[in-house]
N, C-alpha and C. Protein backbone atom coordinates (compact mmCIF):
# COMPACT_ATOMS: atom_id res chain seq x y z
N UNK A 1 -44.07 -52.92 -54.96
CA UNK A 1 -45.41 -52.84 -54.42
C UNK A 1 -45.74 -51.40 -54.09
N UNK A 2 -46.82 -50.73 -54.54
CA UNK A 2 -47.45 -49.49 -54.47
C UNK A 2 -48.12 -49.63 -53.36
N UNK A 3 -47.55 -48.51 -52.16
CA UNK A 3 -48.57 -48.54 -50.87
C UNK A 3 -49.06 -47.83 -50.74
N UNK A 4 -49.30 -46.87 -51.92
CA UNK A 4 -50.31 -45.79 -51.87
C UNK A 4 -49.65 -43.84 -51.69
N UNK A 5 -50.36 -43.31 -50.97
CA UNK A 5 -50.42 -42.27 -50.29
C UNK A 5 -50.54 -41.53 -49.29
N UNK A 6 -49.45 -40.99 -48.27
CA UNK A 6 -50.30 -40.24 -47.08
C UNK A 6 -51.24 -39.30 -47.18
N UNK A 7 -50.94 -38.23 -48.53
CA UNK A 7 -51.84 -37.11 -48.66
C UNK A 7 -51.86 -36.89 -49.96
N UNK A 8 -53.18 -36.25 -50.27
CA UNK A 8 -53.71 -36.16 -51.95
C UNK A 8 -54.23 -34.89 -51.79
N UNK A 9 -53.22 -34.03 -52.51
CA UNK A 9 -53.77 -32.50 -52.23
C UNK A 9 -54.25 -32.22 -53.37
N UNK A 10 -55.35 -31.11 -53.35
CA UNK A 10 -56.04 -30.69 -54.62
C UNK A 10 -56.34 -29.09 -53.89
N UNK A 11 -55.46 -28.50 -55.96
CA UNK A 11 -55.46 -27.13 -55.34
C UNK A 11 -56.13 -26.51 -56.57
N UNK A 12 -57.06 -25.25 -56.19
CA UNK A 12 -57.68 -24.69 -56.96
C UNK A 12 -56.54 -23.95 -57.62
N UNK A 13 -57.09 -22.64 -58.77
CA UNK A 13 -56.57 -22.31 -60.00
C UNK A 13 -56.24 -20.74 -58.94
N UNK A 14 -55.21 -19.72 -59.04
CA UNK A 14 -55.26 -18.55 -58.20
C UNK A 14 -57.13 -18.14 -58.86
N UNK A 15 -57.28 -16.94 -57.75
CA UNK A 15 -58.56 -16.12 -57.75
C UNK A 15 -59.55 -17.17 -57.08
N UNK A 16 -59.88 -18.64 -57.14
CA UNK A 16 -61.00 -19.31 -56.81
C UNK A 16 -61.12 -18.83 -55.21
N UNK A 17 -62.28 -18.68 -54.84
CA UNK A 17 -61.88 -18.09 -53.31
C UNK A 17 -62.94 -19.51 -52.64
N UNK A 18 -63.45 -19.26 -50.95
CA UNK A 18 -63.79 -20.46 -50.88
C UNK A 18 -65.25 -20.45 -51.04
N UNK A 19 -65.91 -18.88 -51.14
CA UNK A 19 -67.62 -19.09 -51.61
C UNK A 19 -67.43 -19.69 -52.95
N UNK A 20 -66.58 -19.35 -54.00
CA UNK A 20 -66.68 -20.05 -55.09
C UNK A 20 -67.14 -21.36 -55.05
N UNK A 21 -66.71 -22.01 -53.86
CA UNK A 21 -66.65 -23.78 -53.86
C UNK A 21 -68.25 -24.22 -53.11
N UNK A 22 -69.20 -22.71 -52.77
CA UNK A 22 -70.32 -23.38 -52.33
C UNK A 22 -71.24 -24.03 -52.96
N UNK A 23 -71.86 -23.66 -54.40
CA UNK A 23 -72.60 -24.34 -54.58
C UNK A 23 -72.62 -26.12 -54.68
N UNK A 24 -71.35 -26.41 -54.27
CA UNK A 24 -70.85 -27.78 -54.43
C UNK A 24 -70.21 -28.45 -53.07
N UNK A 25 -70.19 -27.46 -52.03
CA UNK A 25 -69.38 -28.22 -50.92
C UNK A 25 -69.73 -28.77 -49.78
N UNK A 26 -71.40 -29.13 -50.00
CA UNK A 26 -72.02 -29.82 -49.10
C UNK A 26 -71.74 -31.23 -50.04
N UNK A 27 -72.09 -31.50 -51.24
CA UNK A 27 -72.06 -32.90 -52.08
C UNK A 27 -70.71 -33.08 -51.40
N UNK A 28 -69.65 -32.11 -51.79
CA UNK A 28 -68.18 -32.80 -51.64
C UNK A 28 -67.90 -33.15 -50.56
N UNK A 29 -67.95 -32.93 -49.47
CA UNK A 29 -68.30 -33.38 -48.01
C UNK A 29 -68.84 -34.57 -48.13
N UNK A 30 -69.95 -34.84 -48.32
CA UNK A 30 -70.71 -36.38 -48.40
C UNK A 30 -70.08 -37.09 -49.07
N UNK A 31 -69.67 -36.96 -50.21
CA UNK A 31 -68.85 -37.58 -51.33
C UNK A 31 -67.55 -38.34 -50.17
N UNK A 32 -66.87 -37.05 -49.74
CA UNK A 32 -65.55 -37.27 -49.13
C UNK A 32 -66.31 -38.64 -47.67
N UNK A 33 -67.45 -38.12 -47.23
CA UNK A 33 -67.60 -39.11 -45.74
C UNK A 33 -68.05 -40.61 -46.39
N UNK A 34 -68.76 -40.34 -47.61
CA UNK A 34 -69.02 -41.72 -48.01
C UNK A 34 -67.93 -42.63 -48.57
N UNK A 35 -66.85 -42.14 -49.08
CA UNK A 35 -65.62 -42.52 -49.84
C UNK A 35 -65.30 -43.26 -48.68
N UNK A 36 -64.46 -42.75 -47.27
CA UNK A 36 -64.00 -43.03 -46.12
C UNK A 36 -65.07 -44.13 -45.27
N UNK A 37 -66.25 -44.30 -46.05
CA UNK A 37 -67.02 -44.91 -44.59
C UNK A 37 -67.28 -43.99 -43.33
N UNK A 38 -67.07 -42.68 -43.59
CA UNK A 38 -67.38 -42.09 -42.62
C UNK A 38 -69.07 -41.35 -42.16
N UNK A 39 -69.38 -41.07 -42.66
CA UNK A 39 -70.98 -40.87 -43.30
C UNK A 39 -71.91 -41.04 -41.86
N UNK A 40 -72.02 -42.68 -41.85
CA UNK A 40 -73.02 -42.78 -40.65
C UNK A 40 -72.49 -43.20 -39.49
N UNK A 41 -71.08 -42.64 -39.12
CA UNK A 41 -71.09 -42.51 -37.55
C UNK A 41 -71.81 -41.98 -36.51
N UNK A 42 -72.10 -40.78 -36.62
CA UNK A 42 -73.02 -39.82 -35.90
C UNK A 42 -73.84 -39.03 -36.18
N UNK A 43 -75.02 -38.89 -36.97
CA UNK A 43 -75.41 -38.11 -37.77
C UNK A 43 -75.87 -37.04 -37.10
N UNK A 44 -75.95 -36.49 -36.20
CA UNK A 44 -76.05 -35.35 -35.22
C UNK A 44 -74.70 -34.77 -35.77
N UNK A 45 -73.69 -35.43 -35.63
CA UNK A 45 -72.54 -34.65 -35.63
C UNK A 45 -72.10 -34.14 -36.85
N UNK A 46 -72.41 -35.20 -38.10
CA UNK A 46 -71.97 -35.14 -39.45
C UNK A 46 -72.90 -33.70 -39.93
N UNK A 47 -74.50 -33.35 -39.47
CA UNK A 47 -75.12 -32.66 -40.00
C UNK A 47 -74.41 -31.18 -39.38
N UNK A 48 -74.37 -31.04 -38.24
CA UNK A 48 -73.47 -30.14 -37.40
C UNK A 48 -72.42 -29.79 -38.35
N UNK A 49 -71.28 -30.68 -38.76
CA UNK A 49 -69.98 -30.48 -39.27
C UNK A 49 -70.37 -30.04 -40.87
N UNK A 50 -71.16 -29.99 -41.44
CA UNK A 50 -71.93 -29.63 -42.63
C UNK A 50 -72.11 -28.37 -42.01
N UNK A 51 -72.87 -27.86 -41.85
CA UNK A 51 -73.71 -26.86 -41.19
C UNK A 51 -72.77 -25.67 -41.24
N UNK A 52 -71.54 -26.25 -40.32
CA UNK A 52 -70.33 -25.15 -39.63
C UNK A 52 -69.68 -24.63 -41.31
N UNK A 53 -69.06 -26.25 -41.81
CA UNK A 53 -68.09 -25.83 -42.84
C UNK A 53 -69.31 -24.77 -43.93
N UNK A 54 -71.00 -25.23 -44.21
CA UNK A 54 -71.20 -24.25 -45.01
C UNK A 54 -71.61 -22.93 -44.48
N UNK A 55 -71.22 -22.35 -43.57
CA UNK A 55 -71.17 -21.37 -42.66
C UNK A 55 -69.85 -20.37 -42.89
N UNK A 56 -68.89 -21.17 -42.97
CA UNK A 56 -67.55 -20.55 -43.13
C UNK A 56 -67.79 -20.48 -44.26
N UNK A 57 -68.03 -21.19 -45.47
CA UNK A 57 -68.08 -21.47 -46.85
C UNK A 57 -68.85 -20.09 -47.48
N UNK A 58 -69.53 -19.78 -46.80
CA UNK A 58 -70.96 -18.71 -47.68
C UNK A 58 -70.18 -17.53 -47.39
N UNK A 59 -69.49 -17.56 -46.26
CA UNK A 59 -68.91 -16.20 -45.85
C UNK A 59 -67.19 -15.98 -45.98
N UNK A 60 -67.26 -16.81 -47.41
CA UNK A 60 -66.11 -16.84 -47.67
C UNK A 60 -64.87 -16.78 -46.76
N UNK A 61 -64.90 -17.93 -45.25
CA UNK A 61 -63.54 -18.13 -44.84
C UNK A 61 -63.45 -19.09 -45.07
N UNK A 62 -62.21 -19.77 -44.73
CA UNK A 62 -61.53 -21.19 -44.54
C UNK A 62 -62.29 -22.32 -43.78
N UNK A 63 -62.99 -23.66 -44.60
CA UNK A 63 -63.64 -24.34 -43.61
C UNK A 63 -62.55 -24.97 -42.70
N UNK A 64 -63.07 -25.95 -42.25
CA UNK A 64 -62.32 -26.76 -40.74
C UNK A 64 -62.39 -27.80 -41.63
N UNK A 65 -63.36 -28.34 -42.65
CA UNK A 65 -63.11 -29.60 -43.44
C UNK A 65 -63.50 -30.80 -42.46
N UNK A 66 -63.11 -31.74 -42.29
CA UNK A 66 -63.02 -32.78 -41.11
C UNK A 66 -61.82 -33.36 -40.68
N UNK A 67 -61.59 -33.08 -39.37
CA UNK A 67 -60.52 -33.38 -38.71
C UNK A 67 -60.84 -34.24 -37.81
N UNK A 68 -60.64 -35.59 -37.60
CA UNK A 68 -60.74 -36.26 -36.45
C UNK A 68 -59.77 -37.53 -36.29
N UNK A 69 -59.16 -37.23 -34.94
CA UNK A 69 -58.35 -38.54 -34.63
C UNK A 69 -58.68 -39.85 -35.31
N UNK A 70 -57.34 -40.30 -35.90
CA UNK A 70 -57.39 -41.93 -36.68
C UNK A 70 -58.21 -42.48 -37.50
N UNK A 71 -58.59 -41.07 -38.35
CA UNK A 71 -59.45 -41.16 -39.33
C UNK A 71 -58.74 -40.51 -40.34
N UNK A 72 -59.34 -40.61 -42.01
CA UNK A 72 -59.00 -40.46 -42.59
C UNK A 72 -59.68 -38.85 -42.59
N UNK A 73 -58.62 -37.43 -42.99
CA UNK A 73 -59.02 -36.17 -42.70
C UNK A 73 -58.99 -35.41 -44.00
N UNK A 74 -59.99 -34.68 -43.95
CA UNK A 74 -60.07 -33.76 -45.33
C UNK A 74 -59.85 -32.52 -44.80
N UNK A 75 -58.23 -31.52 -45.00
CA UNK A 75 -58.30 -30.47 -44.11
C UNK A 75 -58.07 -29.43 -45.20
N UNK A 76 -58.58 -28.13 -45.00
CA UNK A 76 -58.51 -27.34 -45.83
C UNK A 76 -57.18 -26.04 -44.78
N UNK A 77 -55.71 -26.00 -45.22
CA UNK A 77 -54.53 -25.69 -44.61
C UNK A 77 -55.39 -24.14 -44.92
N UNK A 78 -54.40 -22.98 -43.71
CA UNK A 78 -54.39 -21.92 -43.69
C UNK A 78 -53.44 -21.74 -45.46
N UNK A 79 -53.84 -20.43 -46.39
CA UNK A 79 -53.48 -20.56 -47.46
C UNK A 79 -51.47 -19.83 -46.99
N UNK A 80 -51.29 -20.25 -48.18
CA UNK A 80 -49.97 -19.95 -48.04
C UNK A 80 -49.62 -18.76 -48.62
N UNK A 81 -48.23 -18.73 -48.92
CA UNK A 81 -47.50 -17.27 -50.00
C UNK A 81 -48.73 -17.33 -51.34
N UNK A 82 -48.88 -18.45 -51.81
CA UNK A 82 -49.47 -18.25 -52.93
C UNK A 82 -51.09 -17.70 -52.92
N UNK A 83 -51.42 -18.01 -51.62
CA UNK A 83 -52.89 -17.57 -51.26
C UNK A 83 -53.87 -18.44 -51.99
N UNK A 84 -53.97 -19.61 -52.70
CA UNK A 84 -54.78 -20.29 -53.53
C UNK A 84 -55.42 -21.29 -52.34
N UNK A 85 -56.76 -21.38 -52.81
CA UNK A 85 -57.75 -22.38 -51.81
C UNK A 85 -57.08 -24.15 -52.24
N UNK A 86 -57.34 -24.74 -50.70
CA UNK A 86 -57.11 -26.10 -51.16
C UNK A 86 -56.99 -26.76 -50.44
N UNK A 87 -57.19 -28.00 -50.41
CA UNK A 87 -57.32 -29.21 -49.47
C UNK A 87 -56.83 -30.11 -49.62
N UNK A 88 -56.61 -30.92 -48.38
CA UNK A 88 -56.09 -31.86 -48.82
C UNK A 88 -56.53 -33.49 -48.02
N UNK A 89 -56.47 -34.42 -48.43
CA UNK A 89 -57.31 -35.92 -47.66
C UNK A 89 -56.09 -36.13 -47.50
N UNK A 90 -56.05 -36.72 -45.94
CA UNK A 90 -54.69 -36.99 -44.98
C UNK A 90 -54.79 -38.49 -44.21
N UNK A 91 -54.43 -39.29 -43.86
CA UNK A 91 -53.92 -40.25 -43.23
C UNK A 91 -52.51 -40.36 -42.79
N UNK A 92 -52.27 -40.89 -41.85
CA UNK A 92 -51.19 -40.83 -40.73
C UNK A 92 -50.17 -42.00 -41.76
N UNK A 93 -50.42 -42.98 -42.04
CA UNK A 93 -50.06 -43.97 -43.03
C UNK A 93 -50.29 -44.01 -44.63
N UNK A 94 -49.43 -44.58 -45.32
CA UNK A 94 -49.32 -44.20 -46.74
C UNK A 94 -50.77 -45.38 -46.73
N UNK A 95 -51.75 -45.58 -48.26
CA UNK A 95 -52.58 -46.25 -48.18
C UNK A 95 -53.05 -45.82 -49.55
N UNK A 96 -53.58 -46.85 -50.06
CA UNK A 96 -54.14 -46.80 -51.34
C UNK A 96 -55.52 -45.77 -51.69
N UNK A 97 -55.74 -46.18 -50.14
CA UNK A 97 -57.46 -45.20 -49.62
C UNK A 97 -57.49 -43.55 -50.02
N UNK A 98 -56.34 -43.34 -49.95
CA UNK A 98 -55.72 -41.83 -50.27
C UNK A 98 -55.87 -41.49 -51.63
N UNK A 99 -55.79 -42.76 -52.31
CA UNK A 99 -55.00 -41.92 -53.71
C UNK A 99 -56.49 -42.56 -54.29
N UNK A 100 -57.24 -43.20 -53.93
CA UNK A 100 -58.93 -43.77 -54.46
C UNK A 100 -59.44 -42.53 -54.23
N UNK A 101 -59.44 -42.01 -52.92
CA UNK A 101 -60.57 -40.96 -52.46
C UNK A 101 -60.07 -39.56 -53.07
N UNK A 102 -58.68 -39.20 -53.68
CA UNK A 102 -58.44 -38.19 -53.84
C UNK A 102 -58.72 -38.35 -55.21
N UNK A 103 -58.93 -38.93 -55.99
CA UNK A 103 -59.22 -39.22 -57.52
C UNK A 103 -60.92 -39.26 -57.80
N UNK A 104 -61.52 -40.07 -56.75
CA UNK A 104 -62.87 -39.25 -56.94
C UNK A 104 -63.06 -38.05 -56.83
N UNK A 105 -62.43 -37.45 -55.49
CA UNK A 105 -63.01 -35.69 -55.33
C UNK A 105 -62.61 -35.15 -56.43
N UNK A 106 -61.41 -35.53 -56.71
CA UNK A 106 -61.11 -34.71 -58.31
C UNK A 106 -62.07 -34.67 -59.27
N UNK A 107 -62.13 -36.00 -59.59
CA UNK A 107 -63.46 -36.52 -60.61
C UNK A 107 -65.00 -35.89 -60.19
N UNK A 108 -65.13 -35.96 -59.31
CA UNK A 108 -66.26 -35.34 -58.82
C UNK A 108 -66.36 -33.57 -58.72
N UNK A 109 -65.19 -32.68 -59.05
CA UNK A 109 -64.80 -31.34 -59.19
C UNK A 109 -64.61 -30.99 -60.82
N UNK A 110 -64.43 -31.68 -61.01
CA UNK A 110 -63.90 -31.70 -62.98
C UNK A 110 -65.13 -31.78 -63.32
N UNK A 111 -66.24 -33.08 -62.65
CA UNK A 111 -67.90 -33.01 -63.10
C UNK A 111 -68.69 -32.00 -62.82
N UNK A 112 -68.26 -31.03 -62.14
CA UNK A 112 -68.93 -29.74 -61.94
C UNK A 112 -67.93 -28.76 -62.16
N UNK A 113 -67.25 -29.08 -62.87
CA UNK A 113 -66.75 -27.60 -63.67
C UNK A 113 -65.73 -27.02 -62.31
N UNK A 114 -65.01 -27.30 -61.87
CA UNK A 114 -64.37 -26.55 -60.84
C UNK A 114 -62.41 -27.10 -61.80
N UNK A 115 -61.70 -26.09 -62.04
CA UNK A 115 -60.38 -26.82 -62.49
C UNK A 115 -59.59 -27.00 -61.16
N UNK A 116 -58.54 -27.86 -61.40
CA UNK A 116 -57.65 -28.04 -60.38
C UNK A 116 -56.72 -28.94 -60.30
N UNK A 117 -55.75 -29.09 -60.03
CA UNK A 117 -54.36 -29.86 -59.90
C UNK A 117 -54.45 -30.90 -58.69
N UNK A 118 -53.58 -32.00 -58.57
CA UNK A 118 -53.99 -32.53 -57.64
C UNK A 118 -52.25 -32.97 -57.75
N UNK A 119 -51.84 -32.85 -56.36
CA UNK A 119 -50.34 -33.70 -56.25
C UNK A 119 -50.58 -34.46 -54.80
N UNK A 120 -49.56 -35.24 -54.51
CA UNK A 120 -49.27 -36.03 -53.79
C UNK A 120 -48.00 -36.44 -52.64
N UNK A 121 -48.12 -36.41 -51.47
CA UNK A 121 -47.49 -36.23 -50.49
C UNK A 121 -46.87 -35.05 -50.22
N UNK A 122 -47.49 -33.55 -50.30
CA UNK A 122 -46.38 -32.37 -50.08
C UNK A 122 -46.58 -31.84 -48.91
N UNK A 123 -46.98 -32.43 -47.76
CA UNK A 123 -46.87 -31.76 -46.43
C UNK A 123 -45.81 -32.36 -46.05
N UNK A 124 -45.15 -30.87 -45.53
CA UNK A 124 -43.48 -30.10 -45.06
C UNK A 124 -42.95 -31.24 -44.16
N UNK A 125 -43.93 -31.60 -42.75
CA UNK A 125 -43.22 -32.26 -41.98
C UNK A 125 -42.74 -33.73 -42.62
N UNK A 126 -44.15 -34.85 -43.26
CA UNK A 126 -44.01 -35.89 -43.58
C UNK A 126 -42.59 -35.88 -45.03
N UNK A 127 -42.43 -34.71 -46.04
CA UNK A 127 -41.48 -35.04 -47.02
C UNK A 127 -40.33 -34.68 -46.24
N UNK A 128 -39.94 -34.04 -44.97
CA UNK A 128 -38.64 -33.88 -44.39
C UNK A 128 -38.43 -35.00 -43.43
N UNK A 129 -39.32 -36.03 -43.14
CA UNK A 129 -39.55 -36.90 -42.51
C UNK A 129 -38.55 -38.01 -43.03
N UNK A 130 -39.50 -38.18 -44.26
CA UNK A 130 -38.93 -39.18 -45.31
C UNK A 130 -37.61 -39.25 -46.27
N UNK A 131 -37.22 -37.42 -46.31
CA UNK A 131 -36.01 -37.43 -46.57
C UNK A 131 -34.28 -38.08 -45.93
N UNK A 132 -35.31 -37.87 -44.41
CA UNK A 132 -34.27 -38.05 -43.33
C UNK A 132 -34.03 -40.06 -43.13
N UNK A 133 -34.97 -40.09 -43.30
CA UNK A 133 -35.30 -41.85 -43.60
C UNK A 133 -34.53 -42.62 -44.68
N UNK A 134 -34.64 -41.64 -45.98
CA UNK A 134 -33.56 -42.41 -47.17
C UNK A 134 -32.03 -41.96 -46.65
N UNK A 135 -31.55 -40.71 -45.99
CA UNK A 135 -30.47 -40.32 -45.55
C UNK A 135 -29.93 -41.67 -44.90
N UNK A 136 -30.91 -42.12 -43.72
CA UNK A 136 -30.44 -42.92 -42.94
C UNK A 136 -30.07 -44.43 -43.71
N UNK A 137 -31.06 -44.53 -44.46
CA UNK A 137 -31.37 -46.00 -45.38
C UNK A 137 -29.56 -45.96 -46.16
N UNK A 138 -29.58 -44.91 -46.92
CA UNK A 138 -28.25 -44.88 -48.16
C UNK A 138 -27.01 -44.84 -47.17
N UNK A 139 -26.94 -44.38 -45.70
CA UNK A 139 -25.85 -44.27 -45.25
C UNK A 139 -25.57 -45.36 -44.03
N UNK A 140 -26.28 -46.52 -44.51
CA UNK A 140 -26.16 -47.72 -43.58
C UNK A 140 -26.90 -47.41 -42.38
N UNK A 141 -27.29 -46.75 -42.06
CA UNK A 141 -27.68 -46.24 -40.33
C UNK A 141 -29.33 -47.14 -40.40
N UNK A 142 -29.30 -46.89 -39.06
CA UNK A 142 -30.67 -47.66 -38.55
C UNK A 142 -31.52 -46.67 -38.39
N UNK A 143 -32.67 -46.81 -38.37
CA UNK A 143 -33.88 -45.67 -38.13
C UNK A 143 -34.33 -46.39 -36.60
């Protein structure tokens, strides 16, 4: 049984910076709140959280994406060694919802011409998490 995904990362190509991603990152936002059901919780707040990320977006920094407790989160990580832009849709639990919503944004980035890779579960804490979990599983131990 396939239970899905905790996280569906999608990473741009090196050089894409994050004004590159404006003419498109108000749709992808909506795209991402409508995927989740997230959309019409607060629309004061949703227009606000638009507003900010295309704020950071025009002036080429790092948005905030959406982060909110026990929701499903679209976070865009501080970049790493490699310096390449990218995000990723997060849930606390593996879930099918992950790997639906991360296959539209893709689909919906490929339809406007943006390239990009997309992998699955590579945040540090959750794969050292899970390593430690089969450790315990293969060596009889209890979690």
């Amino acid at each position: 049984m396939d239970l899905g995904a905790k996280s569906g990362h999608i990473i741009f190509p090196k050089g894409t910076t994050y004004k590159d991603l404006e003419p498109i990152f108000e749709d992808l936002m909506v795209t991402f709140l409508r995927e989740t059901n997230q959309y019409d919780e607060d629309e004061d707040f949703i227009k606000m959280l638009i507003k900010n990320n295309m704020q950071d977006i025009s002036k080429n920094r790092k948005p905030e994406g959406y982060n909110r407790n026990n929701r499903v989160r679209m976070i865009f990580p501080i970049p790493g060694e490699d310096k390449r832009v990218k995000f990723y849709i997060y849930r606390a639990s593996r879930s099918e919802d992950i790997v639906r919503v991360t296959e539209t944004l893709s689909s919906f980035l490929r339809e406007h011409g943006y390239d990009h890779e997309v992998r699955w579960d590579e945040m540090l804490l959750y794969t050292t998490k899970e390593r430690k979990k089969a450790r315990l599983m293969s060596s009889g131990g209890e979690l």
